[in-house]
Each structure stands twice: as structure tokens, then as C-alpha cells.
Protein backbone atom coordinates (compact mmCIF):
# COMPACT_ATOMS: atom_id res chain seq x y z
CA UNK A 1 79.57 -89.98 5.99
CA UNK A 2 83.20 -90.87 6.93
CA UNK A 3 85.06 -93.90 5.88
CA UNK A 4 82.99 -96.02 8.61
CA UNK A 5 79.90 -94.99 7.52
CA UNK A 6 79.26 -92.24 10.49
CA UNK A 7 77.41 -89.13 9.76
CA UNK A 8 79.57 -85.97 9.92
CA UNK A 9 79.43 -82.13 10.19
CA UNK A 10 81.18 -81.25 7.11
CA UNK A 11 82.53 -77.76 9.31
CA UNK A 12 82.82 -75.87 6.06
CA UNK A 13 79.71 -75.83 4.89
CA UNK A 14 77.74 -75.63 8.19
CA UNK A 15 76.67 -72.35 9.28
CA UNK A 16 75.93 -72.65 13.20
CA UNK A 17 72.48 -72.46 12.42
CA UNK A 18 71.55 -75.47 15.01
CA UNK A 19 68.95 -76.61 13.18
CA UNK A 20 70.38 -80.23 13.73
CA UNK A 21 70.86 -79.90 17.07
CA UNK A 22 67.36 -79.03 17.90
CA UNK A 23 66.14 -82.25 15.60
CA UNK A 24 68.50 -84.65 17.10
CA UNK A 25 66.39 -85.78 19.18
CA UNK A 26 68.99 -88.16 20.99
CA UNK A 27 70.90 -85.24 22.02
CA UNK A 28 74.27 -86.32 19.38
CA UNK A 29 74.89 -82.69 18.53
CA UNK A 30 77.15 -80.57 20.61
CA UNK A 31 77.82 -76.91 19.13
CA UNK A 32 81.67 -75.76 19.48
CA UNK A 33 81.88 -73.21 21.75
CA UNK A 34 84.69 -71.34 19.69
CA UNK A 35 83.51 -71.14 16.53
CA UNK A 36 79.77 -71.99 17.12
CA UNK A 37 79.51 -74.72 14.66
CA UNK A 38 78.13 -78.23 15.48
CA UNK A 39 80.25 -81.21 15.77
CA UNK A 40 79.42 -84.34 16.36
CA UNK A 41 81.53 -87.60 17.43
CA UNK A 42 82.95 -89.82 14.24
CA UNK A 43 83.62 -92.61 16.33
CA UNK A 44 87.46 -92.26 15.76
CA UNK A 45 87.13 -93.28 12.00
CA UNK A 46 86.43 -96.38 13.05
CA UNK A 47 88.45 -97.13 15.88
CA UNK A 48 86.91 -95.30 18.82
CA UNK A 49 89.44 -94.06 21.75
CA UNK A 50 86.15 -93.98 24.41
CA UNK A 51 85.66 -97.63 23.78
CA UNK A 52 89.55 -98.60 24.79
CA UNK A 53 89.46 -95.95 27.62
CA UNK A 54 86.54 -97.30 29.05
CA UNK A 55 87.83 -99.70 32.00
CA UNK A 56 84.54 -100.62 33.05
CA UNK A 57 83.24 -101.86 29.34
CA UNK A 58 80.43 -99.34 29.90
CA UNK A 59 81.39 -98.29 26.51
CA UNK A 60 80.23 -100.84 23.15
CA UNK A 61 80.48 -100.37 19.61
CA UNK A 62 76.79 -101.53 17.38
CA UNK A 63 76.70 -102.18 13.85
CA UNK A 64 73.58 -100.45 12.41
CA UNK A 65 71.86 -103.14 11.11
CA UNK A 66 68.56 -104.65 12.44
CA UNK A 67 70.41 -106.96 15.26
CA UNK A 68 72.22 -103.63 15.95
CA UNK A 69 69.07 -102.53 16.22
CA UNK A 70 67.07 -104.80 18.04
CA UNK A 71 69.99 -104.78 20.68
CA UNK A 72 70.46 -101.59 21.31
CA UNK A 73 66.63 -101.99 22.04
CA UNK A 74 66.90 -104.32 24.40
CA UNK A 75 69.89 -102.69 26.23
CA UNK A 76 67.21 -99.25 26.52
CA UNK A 77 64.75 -101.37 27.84
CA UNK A 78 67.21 -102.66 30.43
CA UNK A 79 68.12 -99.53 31.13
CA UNK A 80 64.92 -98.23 31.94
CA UNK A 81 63.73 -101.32 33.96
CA UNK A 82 67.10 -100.26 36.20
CA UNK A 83 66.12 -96.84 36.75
CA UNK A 84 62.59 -97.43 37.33
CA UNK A 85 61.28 -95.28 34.26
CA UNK A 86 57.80 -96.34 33.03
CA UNK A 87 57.76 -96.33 28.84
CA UNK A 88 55.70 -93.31 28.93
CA UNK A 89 57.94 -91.25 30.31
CA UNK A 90 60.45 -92.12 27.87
CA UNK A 91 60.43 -89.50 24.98
């Protein structure tokens, strides 16, 4: 964990195995192409450059807590209302 509280890929002790990426089952694990290793976004330490670049606001920072939670729930279920996806398609 950084000073945020983000997971990390401490890069010296992984060993491109991809056993993470495979789990993550929200897809949050990219492997390097250079040196093969995973990485994974640390949200800036804290201050995320994605958020600010964003014009359109698509872009929002959640705590992890249960209203965290709850609305990043409800934002999925939005989400999949707009594109027409029914639950069980949803994996």
C-alpha cells in the first residue's frame, strides 16, 4: 500500500508471473511490456492527474468505505441500465 492507501506492485519483488493479473477480475493489472512485470495505477499518490485531465468529469475519485461502496454500486447499475446489459450478463 502507498501513502493513500492504494495497493501497489512492489516491481522488485514481482516476478512477471501474472498470477494477479489473471485474478483481477476487474481487469486493474496491466503487465509492462519492457520488462514484463505488472503495474498497476497508484492513483498519483493521492492526487490523480486522470481526474484533473478529465474535461468531461467522466473521471471521480471514491473513498473505499461502505458509501464508497454502495455508490460505486449504484453508478454500475446506471451504467448497465444505459447500455442495455441485463445483470446476468454482467460477470
Amino acid at each position: 500500500m502507498n501513502s493513500v492507501g492504494v495497493l501497489t506492485v512492489d516491481d522488485r519483488t514481482c516476478i512477471g508471473c501474472l498470477n494477479c493479473v489473471s485474478a483481477c477480475i476487474y481487469g486493474g493489472i496491466a503487465v509492462d511490456a519492457v520488462t514484463r512485470k505488472t503495474i498497476k495505477c497508484d492513483l498519483c499518490d493521492g492526487a490523480p492527474a486522470c481526474i484533473e485531465a478529465c474535461d468531461y468529469n467522466a473521471i471521480s475519485l471514491m473513498s473505499a468505505n461502505e458509501q464508497g461502496k454502495s455508490e460505486r454500486s449504484e453508478k454500475m447499475m446506471q451504467l448497465i441500465i444505459t447500455l442495455g446489459v441485463a445483470r446476468e450478463e454482467v460477470q
